[in-house]
Structures are given as structure tokens and as C-alpha cells.
C-alpha atoms as a PDB file:
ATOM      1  CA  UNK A   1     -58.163  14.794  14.758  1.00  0.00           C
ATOM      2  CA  UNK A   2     -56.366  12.630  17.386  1.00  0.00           C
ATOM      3  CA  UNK A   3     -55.940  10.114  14.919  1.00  0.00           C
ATOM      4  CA  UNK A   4     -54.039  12.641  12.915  1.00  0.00           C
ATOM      5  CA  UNK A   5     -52.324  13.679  16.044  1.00  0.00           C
ATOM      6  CA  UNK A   6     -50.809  10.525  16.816  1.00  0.00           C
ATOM      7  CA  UNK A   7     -50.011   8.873  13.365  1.00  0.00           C
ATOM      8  CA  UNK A   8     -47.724  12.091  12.834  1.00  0.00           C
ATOM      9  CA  UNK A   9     -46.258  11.910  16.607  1.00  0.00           C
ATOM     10  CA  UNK A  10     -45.166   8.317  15.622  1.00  0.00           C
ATOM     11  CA  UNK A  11     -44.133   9.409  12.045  1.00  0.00           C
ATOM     12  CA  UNK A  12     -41.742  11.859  13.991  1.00  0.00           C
ATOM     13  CA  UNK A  13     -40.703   9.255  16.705  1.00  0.00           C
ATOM     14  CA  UNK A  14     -39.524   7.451  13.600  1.00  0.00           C
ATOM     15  CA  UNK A  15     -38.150  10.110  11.627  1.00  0.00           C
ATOM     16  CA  UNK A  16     -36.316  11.368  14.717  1.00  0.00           C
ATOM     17  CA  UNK A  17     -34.993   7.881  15.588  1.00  0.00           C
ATOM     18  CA  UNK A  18     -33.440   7.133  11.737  1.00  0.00           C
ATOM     19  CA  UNK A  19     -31.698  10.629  12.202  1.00  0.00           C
ATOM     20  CA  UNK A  20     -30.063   9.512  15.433  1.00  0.00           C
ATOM     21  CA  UNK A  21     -28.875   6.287  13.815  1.00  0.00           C
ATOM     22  CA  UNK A  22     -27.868   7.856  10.624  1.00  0.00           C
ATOM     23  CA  UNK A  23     -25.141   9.904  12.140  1.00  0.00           C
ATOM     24  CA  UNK A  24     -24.143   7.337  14.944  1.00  0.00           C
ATOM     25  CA  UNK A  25     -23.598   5.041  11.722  1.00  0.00           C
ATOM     26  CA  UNK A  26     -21.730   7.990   9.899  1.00  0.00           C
ATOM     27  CA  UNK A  27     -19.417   8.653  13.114  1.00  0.00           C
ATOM     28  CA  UNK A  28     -18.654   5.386  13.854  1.00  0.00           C
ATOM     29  CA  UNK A  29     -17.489   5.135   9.740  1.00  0.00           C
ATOM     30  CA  UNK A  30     -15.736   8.547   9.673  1.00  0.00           C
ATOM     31  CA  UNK A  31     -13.758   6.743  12.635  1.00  0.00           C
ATOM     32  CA  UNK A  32     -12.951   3.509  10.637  1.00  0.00           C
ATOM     33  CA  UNK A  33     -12.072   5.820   7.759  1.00  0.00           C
ATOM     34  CA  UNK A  34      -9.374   7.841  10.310  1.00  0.00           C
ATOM     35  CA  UNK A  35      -7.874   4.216  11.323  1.00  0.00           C
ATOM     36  CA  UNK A  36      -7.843   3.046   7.777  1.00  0.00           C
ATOM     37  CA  UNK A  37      -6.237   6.227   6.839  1.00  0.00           C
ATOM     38  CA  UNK A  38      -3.345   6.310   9.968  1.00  0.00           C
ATOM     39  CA  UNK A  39      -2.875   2.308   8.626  1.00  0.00           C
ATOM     40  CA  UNK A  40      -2.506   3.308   5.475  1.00  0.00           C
ATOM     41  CA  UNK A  41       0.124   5.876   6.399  1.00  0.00           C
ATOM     42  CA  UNK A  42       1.953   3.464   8.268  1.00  0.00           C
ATOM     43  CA  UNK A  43       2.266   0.415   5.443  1.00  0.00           C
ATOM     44  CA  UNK A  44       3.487   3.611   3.211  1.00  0.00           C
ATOM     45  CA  UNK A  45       6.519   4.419   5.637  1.00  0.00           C
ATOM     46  CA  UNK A  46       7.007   1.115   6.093  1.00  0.00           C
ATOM     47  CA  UNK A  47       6.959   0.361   2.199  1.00  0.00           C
ATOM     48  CA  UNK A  48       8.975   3.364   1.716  1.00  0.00           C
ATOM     49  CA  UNK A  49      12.021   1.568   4.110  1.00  0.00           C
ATOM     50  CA  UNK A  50      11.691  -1.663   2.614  1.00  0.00           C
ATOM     51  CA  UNK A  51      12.543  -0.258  -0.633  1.00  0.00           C
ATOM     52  CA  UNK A  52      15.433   1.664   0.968  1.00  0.00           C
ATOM     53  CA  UNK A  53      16.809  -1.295   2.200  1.00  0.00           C
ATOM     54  CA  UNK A  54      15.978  -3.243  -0.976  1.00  0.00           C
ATOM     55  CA  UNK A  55      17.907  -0.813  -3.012  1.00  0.00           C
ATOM     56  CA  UNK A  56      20.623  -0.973  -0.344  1.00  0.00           C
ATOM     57  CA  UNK A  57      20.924  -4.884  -0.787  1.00  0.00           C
ATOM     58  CA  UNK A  58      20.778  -4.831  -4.677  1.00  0.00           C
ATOM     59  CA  UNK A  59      23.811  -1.857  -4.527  1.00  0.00           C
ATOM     60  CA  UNK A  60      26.095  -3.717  -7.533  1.00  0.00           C
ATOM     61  CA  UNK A  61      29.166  -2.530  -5.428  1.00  0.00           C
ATOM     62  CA  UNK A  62      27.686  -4.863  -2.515  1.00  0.00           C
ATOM     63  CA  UNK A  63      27.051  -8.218  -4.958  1.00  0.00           C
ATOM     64  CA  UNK A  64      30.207  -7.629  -6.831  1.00  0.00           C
ATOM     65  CA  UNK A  65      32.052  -8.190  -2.753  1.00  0.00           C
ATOM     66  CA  UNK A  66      30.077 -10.804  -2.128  1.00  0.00           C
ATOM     67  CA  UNK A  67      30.898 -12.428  -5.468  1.00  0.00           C
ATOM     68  CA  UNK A  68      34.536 -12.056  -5.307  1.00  0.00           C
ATOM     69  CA  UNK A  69      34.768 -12.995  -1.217  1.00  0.00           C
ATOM     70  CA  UNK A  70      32.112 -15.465  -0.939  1.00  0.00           C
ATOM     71  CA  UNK A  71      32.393 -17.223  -4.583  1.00  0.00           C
ATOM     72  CA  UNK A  72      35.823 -16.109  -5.436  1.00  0.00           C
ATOM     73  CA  UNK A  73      34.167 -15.391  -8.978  1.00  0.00           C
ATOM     74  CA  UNK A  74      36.443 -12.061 -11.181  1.00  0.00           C
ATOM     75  CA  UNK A  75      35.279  -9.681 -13.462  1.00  0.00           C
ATOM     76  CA  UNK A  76      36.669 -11.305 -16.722  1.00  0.00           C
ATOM     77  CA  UNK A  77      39.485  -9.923 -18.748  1.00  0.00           C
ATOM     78  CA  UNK A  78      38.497  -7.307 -21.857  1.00  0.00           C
ATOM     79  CA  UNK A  79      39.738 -10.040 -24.185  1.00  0.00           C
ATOM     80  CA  UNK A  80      37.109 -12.515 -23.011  1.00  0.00           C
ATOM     81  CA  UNK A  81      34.119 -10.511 -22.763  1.00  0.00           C
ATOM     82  CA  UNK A  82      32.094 -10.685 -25.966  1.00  0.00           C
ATOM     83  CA  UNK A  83      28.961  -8.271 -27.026  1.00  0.00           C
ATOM     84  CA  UNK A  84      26.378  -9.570 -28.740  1.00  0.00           C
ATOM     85  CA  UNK A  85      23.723  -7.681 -30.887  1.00  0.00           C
ATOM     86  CA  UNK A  86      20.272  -8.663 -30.706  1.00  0.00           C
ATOM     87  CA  UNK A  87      20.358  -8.109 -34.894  1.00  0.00           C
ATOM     88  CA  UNK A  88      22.982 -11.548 -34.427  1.00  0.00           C
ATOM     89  CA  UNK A  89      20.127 -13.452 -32.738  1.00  0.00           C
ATOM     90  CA  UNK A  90      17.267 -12.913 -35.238  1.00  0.00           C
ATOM     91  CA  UNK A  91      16.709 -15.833 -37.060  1.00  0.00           C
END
């Protein structure tokens, strides 16, 4: 009977320690999950500005300045623009 006794005493030494570092290994994931998830909140803000100030770059009013101050280049007359069909291009 003391064999018994002390096979299951280990068994639940073991049991008992696996439990323990079971949920120190879950806490220490849930908090790498809570910085992953703060992280990933931050890179979408940040995301979310760059495209703001991607969209404000790209504004046509902006390149059409730049055009005319920086390369002195015009919006062509009506008589010289020219609209081509795609139908024109099929061979």
C-alpha cells in the first residue's frame, strides 16, 4: 500500500507542477498577445497617416503647381489635345 501511496503522491507532484507551468506559459503568451495587439494598433494609425499624407502629396492641384513653377510645363491648348480610342489601337 505505500507503494501505491507514493507512486500517486509523485503522479500528483507532477500533475500539479505541469498545471503551474501551463498557465505561467499561457500568461506570459496572453501578454505577448496584448503587446502584439497595442503594436498592431500603432502600425495601423501610423499606416492610416501615411496614406493621409500620401493622398495629400498626390493632390493633382499640388503636381499641376509644381509642374507649371518648377518645370514651366502648360496644360496644352483644346486644339492640340487628341483622344484616342482603345478600338484605334487594336490591331
Amino acid at each position: 500500500m505505500t507503494k501505491l501511496n507514493l507512486i500517486l503522491f509523485f503522479v500528483l507532484i507532477a500533475v500539479s507542477l505541469s498545471i503551474v507551468t501551463s498557465q505561467h506559459k499561457a500568461r506570459k503568451l496572453y501578454f505577448e498577445l496584448e503587446q502584439l495587439q497595442e503594436l498592431a494598433k500603432k502600425y495601423e494609425t501610423e499606416y492610416g497617416q501615411l496614406q493621409l499624407e500620401q493622398s495629400t502629396w498626390a493632390m493633382h492641384s499640388r503636381i499641376e503647381e509644381l509642374a507649371n513653377k518648377k518645370l514651366n510645363m502648360q496644360v496644352p491648348d483644346a486644339k492640340r489635345i487628341q483622344v484616342i480610342s482603345l478600338e484605334d489601337l487594336k490591331p
